[in-house]
C-alpha atoms as a PDB file:
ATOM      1  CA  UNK A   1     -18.280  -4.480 -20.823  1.00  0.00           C
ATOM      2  CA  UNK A   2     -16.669  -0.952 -21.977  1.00  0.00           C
ATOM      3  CA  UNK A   3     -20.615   0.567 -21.980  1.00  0.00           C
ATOM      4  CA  UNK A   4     -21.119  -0.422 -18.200  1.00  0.00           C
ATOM      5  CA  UNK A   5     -18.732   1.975 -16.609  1.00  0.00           C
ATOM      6  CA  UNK A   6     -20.331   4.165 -14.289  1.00  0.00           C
ATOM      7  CA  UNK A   7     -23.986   2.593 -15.240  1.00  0.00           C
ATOM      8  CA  UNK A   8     -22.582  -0.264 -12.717  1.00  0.00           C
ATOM      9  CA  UNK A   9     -21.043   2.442  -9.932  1.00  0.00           C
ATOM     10  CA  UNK A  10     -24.507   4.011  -9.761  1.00  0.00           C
ATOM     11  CA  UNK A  11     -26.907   0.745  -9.479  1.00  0.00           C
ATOM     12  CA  UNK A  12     -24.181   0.163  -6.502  1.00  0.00           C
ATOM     13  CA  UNK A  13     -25.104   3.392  -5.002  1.00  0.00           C
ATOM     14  CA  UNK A  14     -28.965   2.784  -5.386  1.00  0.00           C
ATOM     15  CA  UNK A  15     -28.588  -0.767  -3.763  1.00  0.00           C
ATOM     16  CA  UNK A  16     -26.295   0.553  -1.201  1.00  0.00           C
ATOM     17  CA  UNK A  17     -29.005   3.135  -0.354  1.00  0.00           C
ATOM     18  CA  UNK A  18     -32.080   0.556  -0.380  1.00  0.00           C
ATOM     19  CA  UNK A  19     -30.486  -0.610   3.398  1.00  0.00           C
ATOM     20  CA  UNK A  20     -31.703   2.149   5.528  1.00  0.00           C
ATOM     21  CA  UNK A  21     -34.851   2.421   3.329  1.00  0.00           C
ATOM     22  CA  UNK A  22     -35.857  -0.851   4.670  1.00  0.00           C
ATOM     23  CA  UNK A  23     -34.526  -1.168   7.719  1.00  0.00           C
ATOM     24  CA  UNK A  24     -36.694   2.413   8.208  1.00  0.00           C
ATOM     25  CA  UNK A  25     -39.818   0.147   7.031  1.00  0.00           C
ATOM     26  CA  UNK A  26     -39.510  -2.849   9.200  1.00  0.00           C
ATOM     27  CA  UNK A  27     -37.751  -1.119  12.651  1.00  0.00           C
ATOM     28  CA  UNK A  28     -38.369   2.579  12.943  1.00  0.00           C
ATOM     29  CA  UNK A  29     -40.520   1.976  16.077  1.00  0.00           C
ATOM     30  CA  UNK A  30     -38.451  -0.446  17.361  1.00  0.00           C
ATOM     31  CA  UNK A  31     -36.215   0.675  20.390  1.00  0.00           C
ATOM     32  CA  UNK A  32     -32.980  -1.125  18.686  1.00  0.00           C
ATOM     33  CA  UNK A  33     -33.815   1.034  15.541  1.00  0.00           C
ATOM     34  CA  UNK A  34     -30.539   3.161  15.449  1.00  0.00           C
ATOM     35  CA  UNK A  35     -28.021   0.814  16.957  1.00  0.00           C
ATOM     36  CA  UNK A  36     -29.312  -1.567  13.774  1.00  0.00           C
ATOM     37  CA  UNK A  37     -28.532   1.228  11.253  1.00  0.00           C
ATOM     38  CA  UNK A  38     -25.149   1.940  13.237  1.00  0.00           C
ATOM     39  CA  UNK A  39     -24.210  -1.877  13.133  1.00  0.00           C
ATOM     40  CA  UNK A  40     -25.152  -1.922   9.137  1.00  0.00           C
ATOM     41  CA  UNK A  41     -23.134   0.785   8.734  1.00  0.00           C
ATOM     42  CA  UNK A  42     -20.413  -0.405  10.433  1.00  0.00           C
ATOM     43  CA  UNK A  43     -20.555  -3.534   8.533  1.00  0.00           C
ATOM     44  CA  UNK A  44     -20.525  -1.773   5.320  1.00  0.00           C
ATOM     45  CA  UNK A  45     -17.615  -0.174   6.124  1.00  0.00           C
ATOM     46  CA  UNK A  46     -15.705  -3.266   7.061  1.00  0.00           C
ATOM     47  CA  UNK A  47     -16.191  -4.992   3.776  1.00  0.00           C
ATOM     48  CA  UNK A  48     -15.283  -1.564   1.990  1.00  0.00           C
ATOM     49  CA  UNK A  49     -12.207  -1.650   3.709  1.00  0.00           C
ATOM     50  CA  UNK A  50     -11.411  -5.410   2.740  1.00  0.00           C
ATOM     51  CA  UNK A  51     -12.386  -4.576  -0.589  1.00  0.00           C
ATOM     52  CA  UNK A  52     -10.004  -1.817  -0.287  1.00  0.00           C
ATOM     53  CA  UNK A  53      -7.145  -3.746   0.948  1.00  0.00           C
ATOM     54  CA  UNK A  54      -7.641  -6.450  -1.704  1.00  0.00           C
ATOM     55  CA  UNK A  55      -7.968  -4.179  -4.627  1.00  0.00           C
ATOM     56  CA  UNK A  56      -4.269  -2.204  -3.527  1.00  0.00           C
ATOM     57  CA  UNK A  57      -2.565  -5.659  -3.116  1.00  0.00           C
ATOM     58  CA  UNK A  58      -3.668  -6.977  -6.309  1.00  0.00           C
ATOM     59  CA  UNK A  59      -3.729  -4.722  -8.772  1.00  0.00           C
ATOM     60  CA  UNK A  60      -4.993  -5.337 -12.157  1.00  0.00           C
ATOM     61  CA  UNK A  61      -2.480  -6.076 -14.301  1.00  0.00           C
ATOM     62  CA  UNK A  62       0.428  -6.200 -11.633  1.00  0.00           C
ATOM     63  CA  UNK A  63       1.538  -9.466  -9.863  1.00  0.00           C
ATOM     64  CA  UNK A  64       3.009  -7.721  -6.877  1.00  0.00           C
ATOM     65  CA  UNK A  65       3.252 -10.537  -4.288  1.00  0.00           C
ATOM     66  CA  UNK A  66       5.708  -8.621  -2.121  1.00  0.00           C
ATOM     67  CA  UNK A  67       2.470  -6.877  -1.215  1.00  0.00           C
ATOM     68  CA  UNK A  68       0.379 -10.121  -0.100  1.00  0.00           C
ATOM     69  CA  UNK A  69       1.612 -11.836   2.844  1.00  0.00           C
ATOM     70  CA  UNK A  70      -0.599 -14.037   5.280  1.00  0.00           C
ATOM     71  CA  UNK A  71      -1.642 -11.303   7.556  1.00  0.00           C
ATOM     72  CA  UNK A  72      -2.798  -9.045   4.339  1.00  0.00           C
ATOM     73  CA  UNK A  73      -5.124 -12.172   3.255  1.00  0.00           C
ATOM     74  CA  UNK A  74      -6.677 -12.532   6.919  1.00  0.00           C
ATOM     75  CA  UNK A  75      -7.228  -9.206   6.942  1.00  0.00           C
ATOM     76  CA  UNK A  76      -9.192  -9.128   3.618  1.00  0.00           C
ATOM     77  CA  UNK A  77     -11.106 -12.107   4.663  1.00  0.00           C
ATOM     78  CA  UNK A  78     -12.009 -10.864   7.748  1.00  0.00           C
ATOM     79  CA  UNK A  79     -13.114  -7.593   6.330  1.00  0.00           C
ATOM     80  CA  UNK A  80     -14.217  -8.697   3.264  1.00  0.00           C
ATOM     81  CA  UNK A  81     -16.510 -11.690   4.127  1.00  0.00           C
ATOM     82  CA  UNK A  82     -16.646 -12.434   8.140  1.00  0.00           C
ATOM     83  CA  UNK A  83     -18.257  -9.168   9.372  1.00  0.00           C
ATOM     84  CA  UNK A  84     -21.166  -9.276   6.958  1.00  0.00           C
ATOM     85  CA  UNK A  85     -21.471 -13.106   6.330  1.00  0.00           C
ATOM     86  CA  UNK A  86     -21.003 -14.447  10.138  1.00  0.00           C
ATOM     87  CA  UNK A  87     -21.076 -11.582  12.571  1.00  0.00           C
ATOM     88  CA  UNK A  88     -24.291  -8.959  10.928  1.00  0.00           C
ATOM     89  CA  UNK A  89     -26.834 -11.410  11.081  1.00  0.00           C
ATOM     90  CA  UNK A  90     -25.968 -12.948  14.874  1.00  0.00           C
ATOM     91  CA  UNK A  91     -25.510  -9.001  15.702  1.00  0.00           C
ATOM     92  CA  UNK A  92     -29.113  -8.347  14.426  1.00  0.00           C
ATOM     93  CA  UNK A  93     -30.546 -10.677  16.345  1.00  0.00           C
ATOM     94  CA  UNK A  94     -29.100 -10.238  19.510  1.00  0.00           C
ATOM     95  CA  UNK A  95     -29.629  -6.356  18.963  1.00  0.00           C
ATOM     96  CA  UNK A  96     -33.174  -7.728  18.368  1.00  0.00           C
ATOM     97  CA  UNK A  97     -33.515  -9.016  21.568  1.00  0.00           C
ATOM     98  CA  UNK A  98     -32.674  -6.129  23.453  1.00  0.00           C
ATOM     99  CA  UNK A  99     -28.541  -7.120  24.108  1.00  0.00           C
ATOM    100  CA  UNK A 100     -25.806  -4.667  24.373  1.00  0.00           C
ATOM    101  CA  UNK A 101     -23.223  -5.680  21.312  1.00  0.00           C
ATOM    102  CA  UNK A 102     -20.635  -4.637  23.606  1.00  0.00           C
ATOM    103  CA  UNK A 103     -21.745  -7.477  26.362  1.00  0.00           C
ATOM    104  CA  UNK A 104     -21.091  -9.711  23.349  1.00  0.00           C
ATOM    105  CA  UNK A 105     -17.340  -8.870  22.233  1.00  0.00           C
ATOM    106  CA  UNK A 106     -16.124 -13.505  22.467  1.00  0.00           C
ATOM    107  CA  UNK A 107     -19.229 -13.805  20.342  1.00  0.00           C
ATOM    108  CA  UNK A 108     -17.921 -11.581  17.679  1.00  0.00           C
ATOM    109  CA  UNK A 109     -14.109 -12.648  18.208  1.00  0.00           C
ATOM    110  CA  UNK A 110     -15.693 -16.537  17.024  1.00  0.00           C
ATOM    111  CA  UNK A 111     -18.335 -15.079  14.468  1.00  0.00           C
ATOM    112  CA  UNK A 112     -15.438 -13.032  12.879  1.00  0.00           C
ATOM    113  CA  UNK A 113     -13.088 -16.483  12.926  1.00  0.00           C
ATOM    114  CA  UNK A 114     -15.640 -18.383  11.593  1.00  0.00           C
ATOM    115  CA  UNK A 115     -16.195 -16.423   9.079  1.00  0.00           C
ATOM    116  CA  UNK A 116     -12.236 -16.351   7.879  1.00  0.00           C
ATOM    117  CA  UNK A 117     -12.309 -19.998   8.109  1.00  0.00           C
ATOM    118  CA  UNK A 118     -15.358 -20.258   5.816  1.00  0.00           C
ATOM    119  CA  UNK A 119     -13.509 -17.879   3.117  1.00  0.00           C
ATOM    120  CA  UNK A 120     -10.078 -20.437   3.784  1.00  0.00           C
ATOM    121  CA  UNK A 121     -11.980 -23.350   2.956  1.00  0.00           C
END
Protein backbone atom coordinates (compact mmCIF):
# COMPACT_ATOMS: atom_id res chain seq x y z
CA UNK A 1 0.00 0.00 0.00
CA UNK A 2 2.59 2.68 -1.58
CA UNK A 3 -0.14 5.67 -0.34
CA UNK A 4 0.05 4.45 3.40
CA UNK A 5 3.58 5.42 4.18
CA UNK A 6 3.81 7.72 6.89
CA UNK A 7 -0.27 7.93 7.12
CA UNK A 8 0.40 4.43 9.07
CA UNK A 9 3.67 5.85 11.25
CA UNK A 10 1.42 8.66 12.50
CA UNK A 11 -1.97 6.66 13.50
CA UNK A 12 0.95 4.60 15.47
CA UNK A 13 1.97 7.68 17.20
CA UNK A 14 -1.71 8.77 18.04
CA UNK A 15 -2.47 5.18 19.44
CA UNK A 16 0.79 5.08 21.17
CA UNK A 17 -0.18 8.40 22.84
CA UNK A 18 -3.94 7.33 23.76
CA UNK A 19 -2.03 5.10 26.84
CA UNK A 20 -1.28 7.79 29.26
CA UNK A 21 -4.48 9.63 28.16
CA UNK A 22 -6.38 6.91 29.73
CA UNK A 23 -4.52 5.65 32.21
CA UNK A 24 -4.70 9.70 33.37
CA UNK A 25 -8.68 9.10 33.21
CA UNK A 26 -9.11 5.97 35.16
CA UNK A 27 -5.89 6.33 37.90
CA UNK A 28 -4.74 9.87 38.39
CA UNK A 29 -5.97 9.77 42.03
CA UNK A 30 -4.88 6.56 42.59
CA UNK A 31 -1.64 6.23 44.78
CA UNK A 32 -0.12 3.52 42.14
CA UNK A 33 -0.78 6.25 39.43
CA UNK A 34 2.92 6.84 38.33
CA UNK A 35 4.49 3.48 38.96
CA UNK A 36 1.46 2.31 36.33
CA UNK A 37 2.64 4.86 33.70
CA UNK A 38 6.40 3.84 34.54
CA UNK A 39 5.52 0.03 34.12
CA UNK A 40 3.58 0.93 30.62
CA UNK A 41 6.37 2.61 29.62
CA UNK A 42 8.66 0.18 30.38
CA UNK A 43 6.66 -2.32 28.60
CA UNK A 44 6.55 -0.29 25.55
CA UNK A 45 9.96 -0.15 25.42
CA UNK A 46 10.52 -3.85 25.69
CA UNK A 47 8.44 -4.75 22.71
CA UNK A 48 10.20 -1.78 20.75
CA UNK A 49 13.28 -3.36 21.43
CA UNK A 50 12.07 -6.94 20.24
CA UNK A 51 10.66 -5.33 17.38
CA UNK A 52 13.98 -3.86 16.94
CA UNK A 53 15.94 -6.94 17.21
CA UNK A 54 13.61 -8.80 14.83
CA UNK A 55 13.49 -6.21 12.17
CA UNK A 56 17.83 -6.10 12.07
CA UNK A 57 17.91 -9.97 11.91
CA UNK A 58 15.50 -10.26 9.21
CA UNK A 59 15.74 -7.86 6.90
CA UNK A 60 13.44 -7.42 4.08
CA UNK A 61 14.68 -8.82 1.25
CA UNK A 62 17.86 -10.49 2.88
CA UNK A 63 17.89 -14.14 4.20
CA UNK A 64 20.74 -13.58 6.59
CA UNK A 65 20.46 -16.59 8.95
CA UNK A 66 24.00 -16.17 10.26
CA UNK A 67 22.23 -13.39 12.14
CA UNK A 68 19.34 -15.62 13.83
CA UNK A 69 20.48 -18.08 16.23
CA UNK A 70 18.31 -19.50 19.23
CA UNK A 71 19.24 -16.93 21.73
CA UNK A 72 18.33 -13.97 19.05
CA UNK A 73 14.68 -15.68 18.73
CA UNK A 74 14.21 -15.88 22.69
CA UNK A 75 15.18 -12.66 22.90
CA UNK A 76 12.61 -11.33 20.36
CA UNK A 77 9.97 -13.37 21.93
CA UNK A 78 10.59 -12.31 25.15
CA UNK A 79 10.66 -8.71 24.17
CA UNK A 80 8.39 -8.83 21.59
CA UNK A 81 5.37 -10.71 23.11
CA UNK A 82 6.05 -11.89 26.96
CA UNK A 83 6.42 -8.45 28.65
CA UNK A 84 3.21 -7.02 27.27
CA UNK A 85 1.12 -10.26 26.75
CA UNK A 86 2.00 -12.20 30.21
CA UNK A 87 3.86 -9.92 32.56
CA UNK A 88 1.78 -6.01 32.02
CA UNK A 89 -1.42 -7.20 32.94
CA UNK A 90 -0.28 -9.47 36.27
CA UNK A 91 2.05 -6.22 36.93
CA UNK A 92 -1.12 -3.98 36.85
CA UNK A 93 -2.82 -5.76 39.10
CA UNK A 94 -0.50 -6.40 41.66
CA UNK A 95 0.57 -2.60 41.33
CA UNK A 96 -3.23 -2.31 41.86
CA UNK A 97 -3.18 -3.77 45.00
CA UNK A 98 -0.69 -1.78 46.55
CA UNK A 99 2.61 -4.46 45.87
CA UNK A 100 6.09 -3.40 45.29
CA UNK A 101 7.01 -4.94 41.56
CA UNK A 102 10.32 -5.38 42.94
CA UNK A 103 8.91 -7.87 45.89
CA UNK A 104 7.66 -9.74 42.81
CA UNK A 105 10.93 -10.36 40.59
CA UNK A 106 10.03 -15.07 40.40
CA UNK A 107 6.65 -13.77 39.35
CA UNK A 108 7.99 -11.93 36.43
CA UNK A 109 10.94 -14.52 35.73
CA UNK A 110 7.57 -17.22 35.08
CA UNK A 111 5.22 -14.46 33.49
CA UNK A 112 8.15 -13.58 31.08
CA UNK A 113 8.68 -17.66 30.38
CA UNK A 114 5.30 -18.14 29.90
CA UNK A 115 4.97 -15.80 27.69
CA UNK A 116 8.06 -17.19 25.32
CA UNK A 117 6.49 -20.48 25.54
CA UNK A 118 3.12 -19.14 24.31
CA UNK A 119 4.98 -17.38 21.18
CA UNK A 120 7.00 -21.18 20.73
CA UNK A 121 3.88 -22.91 20.52
Amino acid sequence: LPKVGMIAVNDGVVLRNHIPRILRKHFRGKSYYADLLDLFNEVEFQTASGQMIDLITTLVGQKELSKYSLSTHRRIVQFKTAYYSFYLPVACALLMFGENLDDHVQVKDVLVEMGTYFQVQ
